[in-house]
C-alpha atoms as a PDB file:
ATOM      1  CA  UNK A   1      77.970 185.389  87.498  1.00  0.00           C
ATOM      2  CA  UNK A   2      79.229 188.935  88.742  1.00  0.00           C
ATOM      3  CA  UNK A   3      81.785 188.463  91.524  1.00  0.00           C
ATOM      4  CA  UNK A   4      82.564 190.735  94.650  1.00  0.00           C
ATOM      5  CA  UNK A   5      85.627 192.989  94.754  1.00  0.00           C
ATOM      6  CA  UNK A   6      88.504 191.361  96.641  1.00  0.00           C
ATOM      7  CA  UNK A   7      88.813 192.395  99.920  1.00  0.00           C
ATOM      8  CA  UNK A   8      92.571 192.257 101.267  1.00  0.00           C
ATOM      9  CA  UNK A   9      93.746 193.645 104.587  1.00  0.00           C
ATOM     10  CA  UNK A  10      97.354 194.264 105.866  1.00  0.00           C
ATOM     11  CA  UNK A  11      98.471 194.779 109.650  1.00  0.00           C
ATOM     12  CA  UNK A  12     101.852 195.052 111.632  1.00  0.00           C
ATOM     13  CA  UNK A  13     101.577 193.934 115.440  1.00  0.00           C
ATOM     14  CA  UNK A  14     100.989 197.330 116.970  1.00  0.00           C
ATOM     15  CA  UNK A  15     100.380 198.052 120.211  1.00  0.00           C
ATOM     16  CA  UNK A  16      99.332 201.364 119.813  1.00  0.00           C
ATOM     17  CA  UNK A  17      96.153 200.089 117.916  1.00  0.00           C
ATOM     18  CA  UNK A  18      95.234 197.909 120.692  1.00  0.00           C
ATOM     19  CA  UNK A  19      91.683 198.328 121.999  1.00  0.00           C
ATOM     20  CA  UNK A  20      89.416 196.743 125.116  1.00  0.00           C
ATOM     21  CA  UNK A  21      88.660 192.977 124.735  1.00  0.00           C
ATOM     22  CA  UNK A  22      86.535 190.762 126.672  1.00  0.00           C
ATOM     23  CA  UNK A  23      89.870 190.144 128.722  1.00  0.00           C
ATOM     24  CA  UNK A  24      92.981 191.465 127.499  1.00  0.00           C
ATOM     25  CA  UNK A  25      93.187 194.005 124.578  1.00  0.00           C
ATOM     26  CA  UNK A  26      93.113 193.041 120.757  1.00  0.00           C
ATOM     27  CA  UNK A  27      94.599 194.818 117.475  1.00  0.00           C
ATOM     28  CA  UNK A  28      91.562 193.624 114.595  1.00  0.00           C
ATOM     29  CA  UNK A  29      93.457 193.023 111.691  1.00  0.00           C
ATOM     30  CA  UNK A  30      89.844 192.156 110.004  1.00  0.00           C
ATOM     31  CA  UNK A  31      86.669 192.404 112.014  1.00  0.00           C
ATOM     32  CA  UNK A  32      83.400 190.090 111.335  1.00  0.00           C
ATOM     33  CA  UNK A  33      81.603 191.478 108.580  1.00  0.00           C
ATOM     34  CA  UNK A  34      84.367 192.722 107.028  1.00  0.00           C
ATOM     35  CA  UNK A  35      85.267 192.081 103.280  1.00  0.00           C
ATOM     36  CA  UNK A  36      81.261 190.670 103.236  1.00  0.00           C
ATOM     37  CA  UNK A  37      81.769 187.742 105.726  1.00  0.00           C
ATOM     38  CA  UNK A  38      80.179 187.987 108.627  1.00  0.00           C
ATOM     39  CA  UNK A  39      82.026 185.144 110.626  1.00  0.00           C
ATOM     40  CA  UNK A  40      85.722 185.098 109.762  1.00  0.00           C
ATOM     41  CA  UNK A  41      87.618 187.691 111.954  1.00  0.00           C
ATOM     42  CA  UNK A  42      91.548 187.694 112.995  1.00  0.00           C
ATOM     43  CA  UNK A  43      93.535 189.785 114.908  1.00  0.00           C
ATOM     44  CA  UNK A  44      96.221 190.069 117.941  1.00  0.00           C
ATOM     45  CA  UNK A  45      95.060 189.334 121.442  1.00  0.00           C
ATOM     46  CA  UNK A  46      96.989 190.991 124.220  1.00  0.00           C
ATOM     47  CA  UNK A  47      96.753 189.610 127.889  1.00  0.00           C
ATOM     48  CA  UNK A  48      98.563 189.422 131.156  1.00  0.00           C
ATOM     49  CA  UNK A  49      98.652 187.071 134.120  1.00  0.00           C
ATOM     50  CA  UNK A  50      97.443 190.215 136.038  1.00  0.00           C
ATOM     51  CA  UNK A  51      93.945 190.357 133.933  1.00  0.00           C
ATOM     52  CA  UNK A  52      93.346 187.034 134.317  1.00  0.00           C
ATOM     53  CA  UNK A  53      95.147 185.634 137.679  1.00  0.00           C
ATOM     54  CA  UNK A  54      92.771 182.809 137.202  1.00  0.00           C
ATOM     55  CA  UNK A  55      91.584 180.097 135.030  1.00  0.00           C
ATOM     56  CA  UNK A  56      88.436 180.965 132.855  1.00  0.00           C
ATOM     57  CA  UNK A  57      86.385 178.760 131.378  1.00  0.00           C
ATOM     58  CA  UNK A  58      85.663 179.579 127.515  1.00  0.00           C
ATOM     59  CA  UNK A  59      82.802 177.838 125.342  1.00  0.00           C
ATOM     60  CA  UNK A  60      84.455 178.574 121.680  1.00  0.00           C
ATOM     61  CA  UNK A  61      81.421 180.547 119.821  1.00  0.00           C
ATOM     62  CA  UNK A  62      83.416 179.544 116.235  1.00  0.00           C
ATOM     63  CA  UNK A  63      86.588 177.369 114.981  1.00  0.00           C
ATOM     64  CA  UNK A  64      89.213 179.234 116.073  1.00  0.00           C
ATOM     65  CA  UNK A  65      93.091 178.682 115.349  1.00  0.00           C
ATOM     66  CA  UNK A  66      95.755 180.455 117.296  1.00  0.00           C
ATOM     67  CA  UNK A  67      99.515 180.981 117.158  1.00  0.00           C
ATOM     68  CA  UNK A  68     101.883 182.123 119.768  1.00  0.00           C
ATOM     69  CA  UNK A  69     103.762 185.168 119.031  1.00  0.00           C
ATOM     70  CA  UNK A  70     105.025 185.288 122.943  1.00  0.00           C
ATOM     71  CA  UNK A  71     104.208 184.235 126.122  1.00  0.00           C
ATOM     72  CA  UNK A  72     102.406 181.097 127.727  1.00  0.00           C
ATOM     73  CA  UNK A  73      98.724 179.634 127.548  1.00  0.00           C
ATOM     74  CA  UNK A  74      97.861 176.356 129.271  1.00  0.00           C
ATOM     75  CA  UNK A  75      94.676 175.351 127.402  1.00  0.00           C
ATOM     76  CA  UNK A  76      92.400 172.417 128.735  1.00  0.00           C
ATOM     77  CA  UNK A  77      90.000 171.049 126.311  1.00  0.00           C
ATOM     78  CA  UNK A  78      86.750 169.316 128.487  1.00  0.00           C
ATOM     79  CA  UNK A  79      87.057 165.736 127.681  1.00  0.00           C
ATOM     80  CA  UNK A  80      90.237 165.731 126.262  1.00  0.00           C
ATOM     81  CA  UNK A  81      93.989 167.217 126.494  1.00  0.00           C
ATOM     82  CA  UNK A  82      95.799 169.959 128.168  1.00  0.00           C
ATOM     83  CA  UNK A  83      98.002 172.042 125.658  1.00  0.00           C
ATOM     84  CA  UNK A  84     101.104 174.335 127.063  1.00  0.00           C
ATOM     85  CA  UNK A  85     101.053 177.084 124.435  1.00  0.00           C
ATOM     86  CA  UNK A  86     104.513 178.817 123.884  1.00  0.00           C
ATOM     87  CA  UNK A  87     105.787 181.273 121.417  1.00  0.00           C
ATOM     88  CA  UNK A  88     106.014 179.323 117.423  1.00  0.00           C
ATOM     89  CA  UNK A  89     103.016 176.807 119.442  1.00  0.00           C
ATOM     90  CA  UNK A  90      99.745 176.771 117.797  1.00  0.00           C
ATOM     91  CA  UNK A  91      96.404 175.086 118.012  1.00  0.00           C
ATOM     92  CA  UNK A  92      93.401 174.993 116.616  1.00  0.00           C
ATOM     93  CA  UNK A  93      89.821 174.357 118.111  1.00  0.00           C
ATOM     94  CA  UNK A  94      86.622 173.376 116.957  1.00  0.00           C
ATOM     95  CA  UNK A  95      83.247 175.734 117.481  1.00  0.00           C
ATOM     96  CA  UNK A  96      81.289 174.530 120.676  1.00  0.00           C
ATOM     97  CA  UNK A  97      84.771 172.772 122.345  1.00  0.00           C
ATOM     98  CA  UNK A  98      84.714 173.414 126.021  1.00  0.00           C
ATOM     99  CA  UNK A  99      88.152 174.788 127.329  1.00  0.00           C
ATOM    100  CA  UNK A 100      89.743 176.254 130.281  1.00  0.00           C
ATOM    101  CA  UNK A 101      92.642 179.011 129.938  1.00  0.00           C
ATOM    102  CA  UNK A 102      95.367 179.243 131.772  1.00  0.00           C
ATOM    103  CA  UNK A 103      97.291 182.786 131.092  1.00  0.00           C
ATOM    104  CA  UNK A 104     100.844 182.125 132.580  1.00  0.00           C
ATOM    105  CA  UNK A 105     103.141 185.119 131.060  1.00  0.00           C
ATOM    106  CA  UNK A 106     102.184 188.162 129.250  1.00  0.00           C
ATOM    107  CA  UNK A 107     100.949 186.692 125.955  1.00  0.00           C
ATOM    108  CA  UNK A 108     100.247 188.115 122.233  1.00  0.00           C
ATOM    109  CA  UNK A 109      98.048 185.199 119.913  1.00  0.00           C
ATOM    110  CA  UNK A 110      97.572 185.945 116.375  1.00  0.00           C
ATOM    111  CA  UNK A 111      93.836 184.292 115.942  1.00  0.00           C
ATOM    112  CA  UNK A 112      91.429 183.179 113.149  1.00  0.00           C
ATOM    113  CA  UNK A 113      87.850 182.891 114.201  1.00  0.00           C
ATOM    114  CA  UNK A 114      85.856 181.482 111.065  1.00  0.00           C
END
């Protein structure tokens, strides 16, 4: 059995590297695909009060697991909790949960969609 090369990727939160996201910016520390697997991705998403002055609804296309670097998300799941997100908070949520986001101070999320 012939294995694949390891693939390892490094990143320092960098604003600089920041490009246009759905809402917000992101900094891809490893896009899908890369490292041959197509659905694990991570990064730093970027957002601001001002880019999303009101809730939005979000349908999670994958597991996704998030940590707080700084700032304040108010996440509802449909059915279930409400989670106040502050910097050292994380969460993790399950592919096809139904949430609402709250974006309540300027906020950077390290995330892991697999």
């Amino acid at each position: 059995m012939s294995l694949s090369p390891a693939f390892t990727t490094s990143s320092t939160l960098d604003p600089a590297k920041n490009e246009p996201f759905e809402l917000g910016q992101v900094q891809w520390v490893r896009r899908f695909g890369e490292g041959d697997r197509p659905a694990l991705a991570c990064g730093y998403w970027h957002v601001t009060p001002a880019e999303a002055p009101e809730p939005f609804d979000l349908l999670m296309e994958a597991d996704e697991t998030i940590h707080i670097i700084e700032g304040h998300l108010r996440i509802e799941v449909e059915g279930g909790e409400a989670y106040d997100l502050t910097a050292g908070s994380s969460a993790s949520f399950n592919k096809g949960a139904r949430t609402r986001w709250s974006v309540l101070a300027p906020t950077v999320e390290f995330f892991v969609y697999s």
